[in-house]
PDB file of N, CA and C in Angstrom:
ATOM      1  N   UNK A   1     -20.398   7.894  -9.871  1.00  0.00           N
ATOM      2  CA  UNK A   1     -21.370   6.941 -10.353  1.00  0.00           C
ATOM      3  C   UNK A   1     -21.669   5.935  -9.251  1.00  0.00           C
ATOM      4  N   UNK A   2     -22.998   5.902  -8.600  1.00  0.00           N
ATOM      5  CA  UNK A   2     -23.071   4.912  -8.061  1.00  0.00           C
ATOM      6  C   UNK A   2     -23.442   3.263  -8.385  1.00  0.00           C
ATOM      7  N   UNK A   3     -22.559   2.520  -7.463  1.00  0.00           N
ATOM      8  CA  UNK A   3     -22.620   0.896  -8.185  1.00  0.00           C
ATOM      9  C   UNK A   3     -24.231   0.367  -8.023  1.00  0.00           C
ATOM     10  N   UNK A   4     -23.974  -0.403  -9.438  1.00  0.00           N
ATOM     11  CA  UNK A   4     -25.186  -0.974  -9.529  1.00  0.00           C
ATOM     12  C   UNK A   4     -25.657  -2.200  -8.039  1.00  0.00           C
ATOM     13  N   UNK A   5     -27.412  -2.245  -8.061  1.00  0.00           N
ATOM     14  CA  UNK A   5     -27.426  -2.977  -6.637  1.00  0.00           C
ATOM     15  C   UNK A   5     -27.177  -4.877  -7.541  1.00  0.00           C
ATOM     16  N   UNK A   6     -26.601  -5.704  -6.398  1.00  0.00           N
ATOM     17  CA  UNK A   6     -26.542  -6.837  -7.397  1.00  0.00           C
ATOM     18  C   UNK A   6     -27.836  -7.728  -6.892  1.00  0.00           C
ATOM     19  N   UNK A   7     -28.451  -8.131  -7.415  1.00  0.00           N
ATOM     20  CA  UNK A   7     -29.771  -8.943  -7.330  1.00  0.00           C
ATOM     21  C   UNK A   7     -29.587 -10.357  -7.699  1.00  0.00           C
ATOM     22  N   UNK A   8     -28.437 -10.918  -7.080  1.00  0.00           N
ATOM     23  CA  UNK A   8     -28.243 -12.620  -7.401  1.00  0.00           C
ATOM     24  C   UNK A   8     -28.337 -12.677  -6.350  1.00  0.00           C
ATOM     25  N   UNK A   9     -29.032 -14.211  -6.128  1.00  0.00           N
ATOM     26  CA  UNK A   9     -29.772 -15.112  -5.353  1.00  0.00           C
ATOM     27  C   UNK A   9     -28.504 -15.307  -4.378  1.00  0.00           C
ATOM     28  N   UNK A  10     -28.475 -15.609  -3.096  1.00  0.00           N
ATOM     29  CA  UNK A  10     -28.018 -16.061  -2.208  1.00  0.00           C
ATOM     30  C   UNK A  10     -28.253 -18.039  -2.186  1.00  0.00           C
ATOM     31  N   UNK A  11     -27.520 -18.911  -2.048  1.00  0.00           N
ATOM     32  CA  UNK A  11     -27.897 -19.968  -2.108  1.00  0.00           C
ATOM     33  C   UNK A  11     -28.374 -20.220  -0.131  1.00  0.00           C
ATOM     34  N   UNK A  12     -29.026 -21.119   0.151  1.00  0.00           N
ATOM     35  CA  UNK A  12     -29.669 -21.138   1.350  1.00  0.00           C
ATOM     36  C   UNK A  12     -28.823 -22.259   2.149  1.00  0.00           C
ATOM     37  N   UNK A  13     -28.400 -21.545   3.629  1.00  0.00           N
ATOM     38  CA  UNK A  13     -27.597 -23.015   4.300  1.00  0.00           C
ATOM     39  C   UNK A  13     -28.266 -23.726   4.886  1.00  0.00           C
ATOM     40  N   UNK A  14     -28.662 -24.750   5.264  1.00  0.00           N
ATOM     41  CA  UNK A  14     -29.576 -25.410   5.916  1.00  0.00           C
ATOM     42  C   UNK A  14     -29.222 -25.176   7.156  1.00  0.00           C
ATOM     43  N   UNK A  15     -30.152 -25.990   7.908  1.00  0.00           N
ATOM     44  CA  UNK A  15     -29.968 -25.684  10.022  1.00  0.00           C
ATOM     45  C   UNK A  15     -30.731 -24.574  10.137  1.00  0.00           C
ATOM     46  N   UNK A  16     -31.172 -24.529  11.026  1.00  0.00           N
ATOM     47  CA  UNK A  16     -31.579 -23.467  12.626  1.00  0.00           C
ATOM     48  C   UNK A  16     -30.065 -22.772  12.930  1.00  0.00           C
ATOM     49  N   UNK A  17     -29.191 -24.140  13.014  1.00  0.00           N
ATOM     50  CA  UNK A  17     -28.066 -22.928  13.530  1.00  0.00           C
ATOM     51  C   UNK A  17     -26.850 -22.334  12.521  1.00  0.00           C
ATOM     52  N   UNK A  18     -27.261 -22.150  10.967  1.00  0.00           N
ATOM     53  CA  UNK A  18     -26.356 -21.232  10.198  1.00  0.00           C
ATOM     54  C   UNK A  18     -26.650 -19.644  10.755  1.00  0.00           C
ATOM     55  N   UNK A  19     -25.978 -18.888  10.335  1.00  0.00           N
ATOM     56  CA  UNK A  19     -25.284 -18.163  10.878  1.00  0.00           C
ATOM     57  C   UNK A  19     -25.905 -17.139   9.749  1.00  0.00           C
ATOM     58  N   UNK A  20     -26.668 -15.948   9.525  1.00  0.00           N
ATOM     59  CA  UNK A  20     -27.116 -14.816   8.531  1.00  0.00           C
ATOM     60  C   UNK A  20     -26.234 -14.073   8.290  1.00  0.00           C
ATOM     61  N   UNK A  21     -25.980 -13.777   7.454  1.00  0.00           N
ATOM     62  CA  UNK A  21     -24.806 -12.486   6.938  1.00  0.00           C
ATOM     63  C   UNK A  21     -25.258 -11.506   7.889  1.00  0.00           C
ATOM     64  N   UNK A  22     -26.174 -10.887   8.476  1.00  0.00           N
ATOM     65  CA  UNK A  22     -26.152 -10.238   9.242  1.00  0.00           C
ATOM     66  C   UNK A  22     -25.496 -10.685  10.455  1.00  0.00           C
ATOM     67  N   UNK A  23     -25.243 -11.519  10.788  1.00  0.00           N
ATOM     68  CA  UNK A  23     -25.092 -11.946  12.318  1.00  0.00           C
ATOM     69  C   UNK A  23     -23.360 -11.721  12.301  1.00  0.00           C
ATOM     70  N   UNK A  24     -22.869 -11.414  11.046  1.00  0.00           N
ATOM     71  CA  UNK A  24     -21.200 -11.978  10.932  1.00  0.00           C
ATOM     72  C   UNK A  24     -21.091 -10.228  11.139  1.00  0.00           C
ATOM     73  N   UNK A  25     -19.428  -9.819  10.881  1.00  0.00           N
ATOM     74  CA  UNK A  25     -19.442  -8.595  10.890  1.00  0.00           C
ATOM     75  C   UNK A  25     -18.979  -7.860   9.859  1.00  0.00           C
ATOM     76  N   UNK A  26     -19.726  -7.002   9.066  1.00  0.00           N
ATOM     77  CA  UNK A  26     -19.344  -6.865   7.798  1.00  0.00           C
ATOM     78  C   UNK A  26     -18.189  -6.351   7.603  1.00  0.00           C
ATOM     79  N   UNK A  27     -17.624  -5.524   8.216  1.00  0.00           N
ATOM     80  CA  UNK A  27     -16.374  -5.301   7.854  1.00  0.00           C
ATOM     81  C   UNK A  27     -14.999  -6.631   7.881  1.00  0.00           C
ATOM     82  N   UNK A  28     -15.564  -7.841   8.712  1.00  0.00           N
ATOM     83  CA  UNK A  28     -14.423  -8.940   8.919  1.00  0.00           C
ATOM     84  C   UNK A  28     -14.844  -9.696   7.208  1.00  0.00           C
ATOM     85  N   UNK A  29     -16.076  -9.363   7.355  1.00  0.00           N
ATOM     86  CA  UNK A  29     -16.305 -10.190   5.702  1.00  0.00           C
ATOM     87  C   UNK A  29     -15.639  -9.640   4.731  1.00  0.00           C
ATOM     88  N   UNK A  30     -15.960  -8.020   4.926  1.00  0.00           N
ATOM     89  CA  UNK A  30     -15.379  -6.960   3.687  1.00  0.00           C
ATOM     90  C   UNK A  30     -13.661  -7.375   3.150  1.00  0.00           C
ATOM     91  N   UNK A  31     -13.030  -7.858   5.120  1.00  0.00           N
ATOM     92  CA  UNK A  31     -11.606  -7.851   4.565  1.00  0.00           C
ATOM     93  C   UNK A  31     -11.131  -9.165   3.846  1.00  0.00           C
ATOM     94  N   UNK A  32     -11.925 -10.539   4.517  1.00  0.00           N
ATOM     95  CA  UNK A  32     -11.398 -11.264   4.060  1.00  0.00           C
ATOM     96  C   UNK A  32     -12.037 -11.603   2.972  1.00  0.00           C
ATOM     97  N   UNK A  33     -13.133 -10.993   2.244  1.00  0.00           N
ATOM     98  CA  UNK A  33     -13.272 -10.970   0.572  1.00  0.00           C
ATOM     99  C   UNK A  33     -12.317 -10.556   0.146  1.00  0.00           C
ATOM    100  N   UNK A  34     -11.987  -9.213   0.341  1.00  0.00           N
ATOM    101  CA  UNK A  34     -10.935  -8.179  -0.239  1.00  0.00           C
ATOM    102  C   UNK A  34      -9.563  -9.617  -0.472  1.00  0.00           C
ATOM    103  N   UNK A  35      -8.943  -9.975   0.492  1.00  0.00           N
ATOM    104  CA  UNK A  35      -7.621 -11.172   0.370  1.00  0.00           C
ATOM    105  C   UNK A  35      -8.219 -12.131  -0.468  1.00  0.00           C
ATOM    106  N   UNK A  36      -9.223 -12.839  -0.794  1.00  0.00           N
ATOM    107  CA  UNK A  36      -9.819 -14.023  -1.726  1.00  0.00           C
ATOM    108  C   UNK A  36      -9.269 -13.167  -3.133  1.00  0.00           C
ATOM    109  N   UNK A  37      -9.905 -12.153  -2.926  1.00  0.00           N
ATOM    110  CA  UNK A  37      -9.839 -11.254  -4.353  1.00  0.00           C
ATOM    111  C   UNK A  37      -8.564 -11.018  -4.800  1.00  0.00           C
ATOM    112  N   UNK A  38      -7.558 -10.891  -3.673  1.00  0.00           N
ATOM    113  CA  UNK A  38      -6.214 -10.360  -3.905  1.00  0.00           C
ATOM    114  C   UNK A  38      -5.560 -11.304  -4.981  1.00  0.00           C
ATOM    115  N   UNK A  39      -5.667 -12.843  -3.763  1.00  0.00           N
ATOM    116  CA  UNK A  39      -5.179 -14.051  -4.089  1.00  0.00           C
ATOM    117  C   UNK A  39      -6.129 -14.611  -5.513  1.00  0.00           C
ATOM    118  N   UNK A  40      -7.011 -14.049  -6.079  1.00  0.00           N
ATOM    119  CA  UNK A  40      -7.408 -14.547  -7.547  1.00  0.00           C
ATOM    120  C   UNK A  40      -7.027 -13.748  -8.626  1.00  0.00           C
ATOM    121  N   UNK A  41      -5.776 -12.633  -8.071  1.00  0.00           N
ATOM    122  CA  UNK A  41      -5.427 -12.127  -9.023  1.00  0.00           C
ATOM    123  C   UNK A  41      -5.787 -10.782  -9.639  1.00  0.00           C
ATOM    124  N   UNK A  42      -6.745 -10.338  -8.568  1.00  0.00           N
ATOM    125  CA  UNK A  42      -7.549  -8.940  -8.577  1.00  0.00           C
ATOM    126  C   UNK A  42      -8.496  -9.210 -10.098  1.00  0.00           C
ATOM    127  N   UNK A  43      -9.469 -10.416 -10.034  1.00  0.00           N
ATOM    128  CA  UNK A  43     -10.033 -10.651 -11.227  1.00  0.00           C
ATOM    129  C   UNK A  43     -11.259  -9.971 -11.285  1.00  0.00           C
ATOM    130  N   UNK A  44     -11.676  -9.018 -12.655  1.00  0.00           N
ATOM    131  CA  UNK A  44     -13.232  -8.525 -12.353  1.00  0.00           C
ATOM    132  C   UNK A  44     -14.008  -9.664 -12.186  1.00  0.00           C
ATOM    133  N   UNK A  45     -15.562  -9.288 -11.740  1.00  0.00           N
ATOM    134  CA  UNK A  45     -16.536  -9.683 -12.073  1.00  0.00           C
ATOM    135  C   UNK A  45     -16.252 -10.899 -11.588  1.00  0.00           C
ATOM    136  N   UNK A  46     -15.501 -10.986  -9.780  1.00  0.00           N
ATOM    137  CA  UNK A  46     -15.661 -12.161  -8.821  1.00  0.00           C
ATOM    138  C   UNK A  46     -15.880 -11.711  -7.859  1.00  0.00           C
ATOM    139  N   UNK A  47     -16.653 -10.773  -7.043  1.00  0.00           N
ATOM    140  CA  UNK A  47     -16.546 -10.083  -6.120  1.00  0.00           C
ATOM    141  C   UNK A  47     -17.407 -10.845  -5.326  1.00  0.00           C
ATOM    142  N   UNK A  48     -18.866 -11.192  -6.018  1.00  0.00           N
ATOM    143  CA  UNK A  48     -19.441 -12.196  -5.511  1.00  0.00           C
ATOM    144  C   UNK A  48     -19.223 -13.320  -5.043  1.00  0.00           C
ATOM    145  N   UNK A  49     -18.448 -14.058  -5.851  1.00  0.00           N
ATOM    146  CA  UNK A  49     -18.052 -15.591  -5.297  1.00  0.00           C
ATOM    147  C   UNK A  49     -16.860 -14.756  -3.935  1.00  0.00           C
ATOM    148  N   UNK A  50     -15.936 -14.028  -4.305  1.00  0.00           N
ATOM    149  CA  UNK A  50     -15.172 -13.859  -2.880  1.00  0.00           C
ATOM    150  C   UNK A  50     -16.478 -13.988  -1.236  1.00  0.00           C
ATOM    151  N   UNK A  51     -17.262 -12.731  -1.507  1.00  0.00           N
ATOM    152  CA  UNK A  51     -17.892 -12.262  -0.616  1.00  0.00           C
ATOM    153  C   UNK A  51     -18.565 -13.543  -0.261  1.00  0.00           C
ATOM    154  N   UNK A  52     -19.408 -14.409  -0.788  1.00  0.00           N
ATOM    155  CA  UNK A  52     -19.858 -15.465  -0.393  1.00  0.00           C
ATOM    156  C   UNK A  52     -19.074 -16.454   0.097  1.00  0.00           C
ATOM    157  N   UNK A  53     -17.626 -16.432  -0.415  1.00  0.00           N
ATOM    158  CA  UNK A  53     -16.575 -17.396   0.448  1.00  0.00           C
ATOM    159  C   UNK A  53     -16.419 -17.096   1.970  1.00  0.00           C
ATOM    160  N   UNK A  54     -16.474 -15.766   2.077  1.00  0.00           N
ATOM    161  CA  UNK A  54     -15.849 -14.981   3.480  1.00  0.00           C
ATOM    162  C   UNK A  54     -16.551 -15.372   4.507  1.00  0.00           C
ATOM    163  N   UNK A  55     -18.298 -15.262   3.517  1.00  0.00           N
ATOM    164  CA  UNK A  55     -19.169 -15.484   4.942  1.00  0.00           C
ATOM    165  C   UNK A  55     -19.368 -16.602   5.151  1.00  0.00           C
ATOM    166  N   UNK A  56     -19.401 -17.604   4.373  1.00  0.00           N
ATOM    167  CA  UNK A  56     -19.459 -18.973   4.461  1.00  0.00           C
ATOM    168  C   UNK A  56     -18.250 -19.631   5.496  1.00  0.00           C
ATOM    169  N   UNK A  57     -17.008 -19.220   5.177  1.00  0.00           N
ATOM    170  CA  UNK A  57     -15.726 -19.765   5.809  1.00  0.00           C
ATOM    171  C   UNK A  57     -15.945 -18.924   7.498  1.00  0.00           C
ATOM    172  N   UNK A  58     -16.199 -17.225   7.467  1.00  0.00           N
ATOM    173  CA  UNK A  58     -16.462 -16.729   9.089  1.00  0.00           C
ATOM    174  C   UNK A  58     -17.316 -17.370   9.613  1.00  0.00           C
ATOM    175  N   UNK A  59     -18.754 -17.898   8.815  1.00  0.00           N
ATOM    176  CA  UNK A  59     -19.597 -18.529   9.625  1.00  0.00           C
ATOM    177  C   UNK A  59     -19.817 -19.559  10.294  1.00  0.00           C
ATOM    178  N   UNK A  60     -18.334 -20.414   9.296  1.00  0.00           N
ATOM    179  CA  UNK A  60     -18.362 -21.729   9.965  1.00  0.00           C
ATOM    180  C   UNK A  60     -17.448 -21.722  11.138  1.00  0.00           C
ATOM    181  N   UNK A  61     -16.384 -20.834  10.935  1.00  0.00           N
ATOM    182  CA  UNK A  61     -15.678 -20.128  12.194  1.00  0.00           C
ATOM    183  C   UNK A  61     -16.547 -19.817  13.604  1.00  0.00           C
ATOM    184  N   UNK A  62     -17.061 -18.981  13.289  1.00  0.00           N
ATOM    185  CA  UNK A  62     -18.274 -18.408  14.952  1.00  0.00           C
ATOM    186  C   UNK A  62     -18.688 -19.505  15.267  1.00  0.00           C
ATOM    187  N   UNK A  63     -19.682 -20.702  14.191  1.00  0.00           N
ATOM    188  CA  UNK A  63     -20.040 -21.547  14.444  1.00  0.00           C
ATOM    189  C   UNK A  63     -19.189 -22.868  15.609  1.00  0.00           C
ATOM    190  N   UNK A  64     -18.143 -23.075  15.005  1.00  0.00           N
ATOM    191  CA  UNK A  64     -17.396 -23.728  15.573  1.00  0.00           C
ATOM    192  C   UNK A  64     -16.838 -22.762  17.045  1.00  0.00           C
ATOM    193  N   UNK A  65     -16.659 -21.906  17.254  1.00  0.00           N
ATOM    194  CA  UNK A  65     -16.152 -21.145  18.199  1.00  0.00           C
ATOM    195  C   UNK A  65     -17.951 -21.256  19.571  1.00  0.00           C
ATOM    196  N   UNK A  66     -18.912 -21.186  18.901  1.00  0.00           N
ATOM    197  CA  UNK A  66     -19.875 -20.926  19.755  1.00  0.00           C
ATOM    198  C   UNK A  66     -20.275 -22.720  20.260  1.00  0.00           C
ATOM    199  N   UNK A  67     -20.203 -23.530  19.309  1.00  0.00           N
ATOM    200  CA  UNK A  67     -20.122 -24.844  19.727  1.00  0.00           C
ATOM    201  C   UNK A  67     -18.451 -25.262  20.606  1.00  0.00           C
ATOM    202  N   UNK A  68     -17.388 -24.963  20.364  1.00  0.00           N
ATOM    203  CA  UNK A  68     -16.899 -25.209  21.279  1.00  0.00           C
ATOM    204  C   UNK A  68     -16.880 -24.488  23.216  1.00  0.00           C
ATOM    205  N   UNK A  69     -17.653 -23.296  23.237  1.00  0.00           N
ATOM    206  CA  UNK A  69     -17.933 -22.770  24.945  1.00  0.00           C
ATOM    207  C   UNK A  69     -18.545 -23.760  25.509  1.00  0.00           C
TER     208      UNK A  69
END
């Protein structure tokens, strides 16, 4: 059975210099959703809030990594 596509809104970061889910690398997102998820207890129907934590927290990571060179 393939999973349904999910069609919730992305909330928008402000700046020129946030960072697109594309720009991060999906598999570093994939894992550290996967650990958010672990650590909530393997709860359904949070996959979203993980995945949006991952990229939010990597992005501010690169971010800070490309402002400190």
């Amino acid at each position: 059975m393939k999973p349904e596509k999910n069609n919730a809104e992305v909330p928008e970061h402000g700046g020129a210099e946030a960072l697109q889910p594309s720009d991060l690398n999906r598999d570093e997102i994939e894992k550290q959703a996967y650990f958010y998820w672990l650590e909530d207890g393997c709860r359904d129907g949070s996959h979203e809030i993980h995945w949006l934590r991952a990229e939010r927290e990597l992005g501010s990571r690169e971010t800070s990594l490309v402002q400190a060179a």
